[in-house]
Protein backbone atom coordinates (compact mmCIF):
# COMPACT_ATOMS: atom_id res chain seq x y z
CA UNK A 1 0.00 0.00 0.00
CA UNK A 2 1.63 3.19 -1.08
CA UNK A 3 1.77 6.30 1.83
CA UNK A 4 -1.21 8.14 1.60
CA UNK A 5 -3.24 5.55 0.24
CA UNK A 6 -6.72 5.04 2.30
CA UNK A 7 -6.65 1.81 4.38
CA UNK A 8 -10.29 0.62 4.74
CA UNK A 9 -12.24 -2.51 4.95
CA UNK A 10 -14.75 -3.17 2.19
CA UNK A 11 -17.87 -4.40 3.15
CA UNK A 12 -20.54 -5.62 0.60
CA UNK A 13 -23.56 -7.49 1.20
CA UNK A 14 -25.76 -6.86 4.61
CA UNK A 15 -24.32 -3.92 6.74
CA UNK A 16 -25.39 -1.76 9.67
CA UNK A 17 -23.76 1.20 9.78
CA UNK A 18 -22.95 2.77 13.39
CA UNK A 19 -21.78 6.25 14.26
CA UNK A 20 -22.29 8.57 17.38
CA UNK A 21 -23.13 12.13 18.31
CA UNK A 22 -22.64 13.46 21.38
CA UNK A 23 -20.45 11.94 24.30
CA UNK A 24 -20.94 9.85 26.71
CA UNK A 25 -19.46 11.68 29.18
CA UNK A 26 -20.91 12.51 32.47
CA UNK A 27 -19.28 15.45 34.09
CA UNK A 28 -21.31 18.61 34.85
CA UNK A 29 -19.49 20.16 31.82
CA UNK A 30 -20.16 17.39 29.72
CA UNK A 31 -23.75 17.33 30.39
CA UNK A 32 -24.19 21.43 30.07
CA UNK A 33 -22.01 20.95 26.64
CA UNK A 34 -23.80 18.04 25.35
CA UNK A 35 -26.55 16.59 27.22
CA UNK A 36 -27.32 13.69 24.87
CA UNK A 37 -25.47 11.04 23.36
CA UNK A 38 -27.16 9.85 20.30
CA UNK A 39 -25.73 6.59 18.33
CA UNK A 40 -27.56 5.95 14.72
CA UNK A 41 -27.56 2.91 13.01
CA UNK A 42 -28.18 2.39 9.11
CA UNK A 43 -29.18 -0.83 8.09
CA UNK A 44 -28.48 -1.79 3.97
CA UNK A 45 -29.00 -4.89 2.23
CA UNK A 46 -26.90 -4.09 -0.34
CA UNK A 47 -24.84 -0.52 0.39
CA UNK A 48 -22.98 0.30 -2.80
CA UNK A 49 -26.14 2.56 -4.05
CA UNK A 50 -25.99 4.56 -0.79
CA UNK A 51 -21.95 5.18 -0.99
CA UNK A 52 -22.11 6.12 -4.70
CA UNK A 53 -24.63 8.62 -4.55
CA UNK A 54 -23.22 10.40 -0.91
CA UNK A 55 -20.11 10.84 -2.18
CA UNK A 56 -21.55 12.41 -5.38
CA UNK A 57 -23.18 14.74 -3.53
CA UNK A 58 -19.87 15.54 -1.33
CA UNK A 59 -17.91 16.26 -4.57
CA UNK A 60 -20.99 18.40 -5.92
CA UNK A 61 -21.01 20.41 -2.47
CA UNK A 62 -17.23 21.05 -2.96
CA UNK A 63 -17.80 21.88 -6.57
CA UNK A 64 -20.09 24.77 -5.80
CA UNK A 65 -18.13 26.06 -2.66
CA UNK A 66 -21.21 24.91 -0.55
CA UNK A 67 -19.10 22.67 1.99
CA UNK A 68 -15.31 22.96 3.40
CA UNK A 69 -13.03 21.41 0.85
CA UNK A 70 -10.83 20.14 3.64
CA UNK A 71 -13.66 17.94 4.78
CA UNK A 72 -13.75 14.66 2.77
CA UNK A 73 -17.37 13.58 4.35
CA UNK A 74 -20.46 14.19 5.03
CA UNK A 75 -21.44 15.37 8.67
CA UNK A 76 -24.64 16.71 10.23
CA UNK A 77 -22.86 19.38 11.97
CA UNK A 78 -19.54 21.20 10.97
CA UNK A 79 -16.25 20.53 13.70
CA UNK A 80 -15.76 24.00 14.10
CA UNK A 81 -13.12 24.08 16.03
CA UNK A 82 -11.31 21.50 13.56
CA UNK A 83 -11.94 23.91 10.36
CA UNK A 84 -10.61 26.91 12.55
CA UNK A 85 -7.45 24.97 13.23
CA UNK A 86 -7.31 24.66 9.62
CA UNK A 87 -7.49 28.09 8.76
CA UNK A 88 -10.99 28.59 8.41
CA UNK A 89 -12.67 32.22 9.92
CA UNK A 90 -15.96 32.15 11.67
CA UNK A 91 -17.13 34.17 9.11
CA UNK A 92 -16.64 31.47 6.27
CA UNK A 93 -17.69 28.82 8.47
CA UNK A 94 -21.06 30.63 9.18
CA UNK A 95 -21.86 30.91 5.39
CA UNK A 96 -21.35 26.96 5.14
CA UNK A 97 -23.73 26.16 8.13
CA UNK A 98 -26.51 28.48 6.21
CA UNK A 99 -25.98 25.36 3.28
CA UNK A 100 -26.31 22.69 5.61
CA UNK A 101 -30.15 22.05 5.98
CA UNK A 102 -30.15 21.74 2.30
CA UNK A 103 -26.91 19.11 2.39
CA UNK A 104 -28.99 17.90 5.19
CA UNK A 105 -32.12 16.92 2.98
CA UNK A 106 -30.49 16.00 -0.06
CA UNK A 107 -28.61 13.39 1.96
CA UNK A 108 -31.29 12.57 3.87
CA UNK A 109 -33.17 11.25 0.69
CA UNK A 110 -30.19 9.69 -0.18
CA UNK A 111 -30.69 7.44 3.14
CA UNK A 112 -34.25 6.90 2.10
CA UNK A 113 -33.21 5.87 -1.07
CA UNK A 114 -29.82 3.33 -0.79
CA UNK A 115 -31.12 2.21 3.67
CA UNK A 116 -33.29 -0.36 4.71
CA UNK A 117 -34.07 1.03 7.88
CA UNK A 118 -32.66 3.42 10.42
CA UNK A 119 -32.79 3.59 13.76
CA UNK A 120 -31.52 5.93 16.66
CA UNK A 121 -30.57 5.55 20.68
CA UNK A 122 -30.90 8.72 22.43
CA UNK A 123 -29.22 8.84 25.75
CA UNK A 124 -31.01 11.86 28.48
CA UNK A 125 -27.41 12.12 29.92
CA UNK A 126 -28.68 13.69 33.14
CA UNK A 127 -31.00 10.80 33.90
CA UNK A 128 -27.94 7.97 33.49
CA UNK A 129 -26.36 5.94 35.98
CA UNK A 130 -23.92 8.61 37.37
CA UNK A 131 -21.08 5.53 38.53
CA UNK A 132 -20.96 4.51 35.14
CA UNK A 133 -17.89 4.97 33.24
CA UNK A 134 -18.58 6.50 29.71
CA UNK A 135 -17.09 3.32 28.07
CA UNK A 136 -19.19 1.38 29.98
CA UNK A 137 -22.43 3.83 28.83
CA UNK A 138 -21.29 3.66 25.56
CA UNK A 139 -20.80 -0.06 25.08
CA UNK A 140 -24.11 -0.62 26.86
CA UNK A 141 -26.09 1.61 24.69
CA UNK A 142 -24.70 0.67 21.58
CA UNK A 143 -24.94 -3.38 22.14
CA UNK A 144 -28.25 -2.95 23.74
CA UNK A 145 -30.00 -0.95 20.83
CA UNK A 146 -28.30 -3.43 18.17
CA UNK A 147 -29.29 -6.44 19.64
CA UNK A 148 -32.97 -5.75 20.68
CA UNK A 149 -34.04 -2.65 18.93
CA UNK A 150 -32.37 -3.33 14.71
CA UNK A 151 -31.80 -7.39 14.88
CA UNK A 152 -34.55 -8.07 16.43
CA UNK A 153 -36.87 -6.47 13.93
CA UNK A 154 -34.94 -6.80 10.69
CA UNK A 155 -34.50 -9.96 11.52
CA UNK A 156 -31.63 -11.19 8.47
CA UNK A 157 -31.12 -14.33 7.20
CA UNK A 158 -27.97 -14.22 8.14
CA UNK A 159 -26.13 -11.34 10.91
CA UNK A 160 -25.18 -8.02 9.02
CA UNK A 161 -21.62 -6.90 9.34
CA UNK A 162 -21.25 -3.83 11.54
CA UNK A 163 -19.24 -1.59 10.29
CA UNK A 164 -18.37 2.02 13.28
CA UNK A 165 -16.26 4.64 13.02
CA UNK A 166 -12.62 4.30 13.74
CA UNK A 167 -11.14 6.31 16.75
CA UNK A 168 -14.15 5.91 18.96
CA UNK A 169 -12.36 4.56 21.50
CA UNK A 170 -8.33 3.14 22.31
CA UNK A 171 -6.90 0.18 20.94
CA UNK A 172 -7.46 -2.00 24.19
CA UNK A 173 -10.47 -0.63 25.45
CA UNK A 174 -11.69 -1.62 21.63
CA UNK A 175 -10.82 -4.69 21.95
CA UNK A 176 -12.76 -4.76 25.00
CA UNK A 177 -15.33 -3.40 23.57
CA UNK A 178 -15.42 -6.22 20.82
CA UNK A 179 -15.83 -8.79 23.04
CA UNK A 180 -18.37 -7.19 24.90
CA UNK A 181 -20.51 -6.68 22.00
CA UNK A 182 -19.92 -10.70 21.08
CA UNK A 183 -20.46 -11.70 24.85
CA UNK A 184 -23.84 -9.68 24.74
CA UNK A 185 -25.17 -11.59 21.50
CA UNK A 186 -24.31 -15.36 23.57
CA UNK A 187 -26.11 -13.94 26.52
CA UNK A 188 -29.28 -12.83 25.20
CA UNK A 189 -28.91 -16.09 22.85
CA UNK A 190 -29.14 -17.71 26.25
CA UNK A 191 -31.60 -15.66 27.51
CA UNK A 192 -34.10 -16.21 24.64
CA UNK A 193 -33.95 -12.70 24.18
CA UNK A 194 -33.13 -13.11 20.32
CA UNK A 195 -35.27 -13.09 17.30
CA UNK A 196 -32.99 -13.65 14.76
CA UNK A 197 -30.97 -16.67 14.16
CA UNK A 198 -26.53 -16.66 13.83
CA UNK A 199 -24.27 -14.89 16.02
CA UNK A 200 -23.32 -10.89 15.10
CA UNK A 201 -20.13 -10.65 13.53
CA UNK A 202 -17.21 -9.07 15.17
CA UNK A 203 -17.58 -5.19 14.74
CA UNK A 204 -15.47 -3.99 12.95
CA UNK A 205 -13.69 -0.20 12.74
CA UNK A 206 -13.46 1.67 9.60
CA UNK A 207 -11.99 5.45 8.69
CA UNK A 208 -15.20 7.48 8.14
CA UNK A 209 -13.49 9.47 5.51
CA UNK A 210 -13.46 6.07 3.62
CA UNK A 211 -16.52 4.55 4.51
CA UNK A 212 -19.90 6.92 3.19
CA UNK A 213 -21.88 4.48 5.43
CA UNK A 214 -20.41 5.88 8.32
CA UNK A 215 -21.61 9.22 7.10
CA UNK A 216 -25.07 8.53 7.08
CA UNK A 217 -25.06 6.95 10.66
CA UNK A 218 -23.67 10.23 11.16
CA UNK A 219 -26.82 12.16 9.64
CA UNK A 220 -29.07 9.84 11.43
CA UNK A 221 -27.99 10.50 15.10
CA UNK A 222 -27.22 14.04 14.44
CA UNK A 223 -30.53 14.07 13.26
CA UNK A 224 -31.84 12.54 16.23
CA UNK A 225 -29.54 15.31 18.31
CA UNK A 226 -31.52 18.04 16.84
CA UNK A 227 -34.87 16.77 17.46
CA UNK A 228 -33.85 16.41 21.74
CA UNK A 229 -31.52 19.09 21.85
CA UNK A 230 -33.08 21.62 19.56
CA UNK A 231 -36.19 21.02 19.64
CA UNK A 232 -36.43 20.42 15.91
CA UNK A 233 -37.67 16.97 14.81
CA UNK A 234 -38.27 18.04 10.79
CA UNK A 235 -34.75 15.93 9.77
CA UNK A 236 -35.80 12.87 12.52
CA UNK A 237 -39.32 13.10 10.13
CA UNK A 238 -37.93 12.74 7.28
CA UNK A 239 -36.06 9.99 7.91
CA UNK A 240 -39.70 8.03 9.03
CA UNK A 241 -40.50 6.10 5.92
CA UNK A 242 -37.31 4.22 7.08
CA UNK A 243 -37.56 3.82 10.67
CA UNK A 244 -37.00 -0.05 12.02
CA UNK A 245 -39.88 -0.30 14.55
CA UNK A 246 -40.41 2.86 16.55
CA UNK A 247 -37.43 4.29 15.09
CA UNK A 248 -35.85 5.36 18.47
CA UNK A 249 -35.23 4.48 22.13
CA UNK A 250 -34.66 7.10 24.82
CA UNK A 251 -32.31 5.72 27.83
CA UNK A 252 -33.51 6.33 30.74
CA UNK A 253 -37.21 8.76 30.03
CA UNK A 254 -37.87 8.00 33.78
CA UNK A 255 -34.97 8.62 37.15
């Protein structure tokens, strides 16, 4: 592989697509900052439809100055702070946000288009265990909503790869995180707690500059993030025609 060169892994066939928003974190800063933690999921049968036509639209909002050219994928929300760090004024970066609820739509029917379903966990971060650690939040929430909330009502033929964005977490407390994820699917196995047949794949990481899957998990929870946080559901909406059962779960509604 020559420097430079994109190291990914290629998925085709069944995928579900993770990414988060938010962080689990549970520090009085944290929680003023960001009081939810919102992980999306994007379930395709067959995904190469959905990653042709998002990164057409990335190249098309470069082409017309619409989206930071340093940014090489799609994201509900800009990293400011990243694109300042990069060279990028307030001023310039406030132009591109007045673009992004059209981005927003056109990739949104994108989703619609190339997804089989999508579905969203919404953590109230000032209703969550407070002794919890936020690897322990995060694994729980993500393995929880997988197993019972998107397997057990797409209910495959055979277990989907999962594909989540790289950097989430540190090499050993991903590897932890693996086999927490794999423990999970024996346990409700034993537990009778599974509606679909086969054991879940190892997740695996992948770049979300390489992967446009990863990009529309991204969508979906930030999505999700503006419907709790901003009181603005229209993008959660528009996602509905492809919501897998309710569409969402909200950890914990009730202290």
């Amino acid at each position: 592989m020559s420097r430079g060169q994109k190291r990914y892994v290629k998925v085709d066939g069944e995928v579900i697509f993770v990414d988060e928003s938010g962080t689990p974190g549970l520090s009085s800063e944290s929680i003023s900052s960001s009081p939810y933690y919102i992980i999306g999921y994007v379930y395709c049968r067959e995904p190469a439809q959905l990653r042709t036509d998002l990164k057409r639209l990335l190249k098309r909002e470069h082409r017309s100055n619409r989206y930071p050219s340093v940014l090489a994928e799609l994201k509900f929300y800009l990293p400011r702070s990243d694109l300042m760090k990069k060279g990028y004024t307030p001023e310039q970066l406030n132009k591109y946000e007045e673009y992004l609820p059209a981005m927003r739509e056109k990739a949104i029917k994108i989703i619609n288009n190339g997804a089989a379903g999508v579905f969203a966990a919404i953590l109230d971060k000032s209703k969550a265990h407070s002794s919890w650690t936020n690897e322990r939040i995060g694994n729980y929430v993500f393995a929880q909503t997988l197993f019972l909330d998107v397997m057990n009502n797409i209910s495959p033929r055979y277990p989907p790869s999962i594909l989540y964005d790289k950097g989430r977490l540190s090499p050993t407390k991903n590897s932890q995180f693996k086999d927490y994820v794999v423990n999970k699917d024996r346990y409700f196995e034993k537990m009778d707690l599974k509606s679909y047949k086969g054991q879940i794949p190892i997740p695996q990481e992948q770049s979300s500059y390489a992967e446009p899957g990863i990009w529309a998990a991204d969508l979906v929870a930030g999505s999700f993030e503006c419907k709790y946080r901003h009181n603005e559901p229209n993008y959660a909406d528009l996602l509905r025609a492809k919501y897998i059962a309710a569409g969402e779960r909200l950890y914990w509604p009730e202290k």
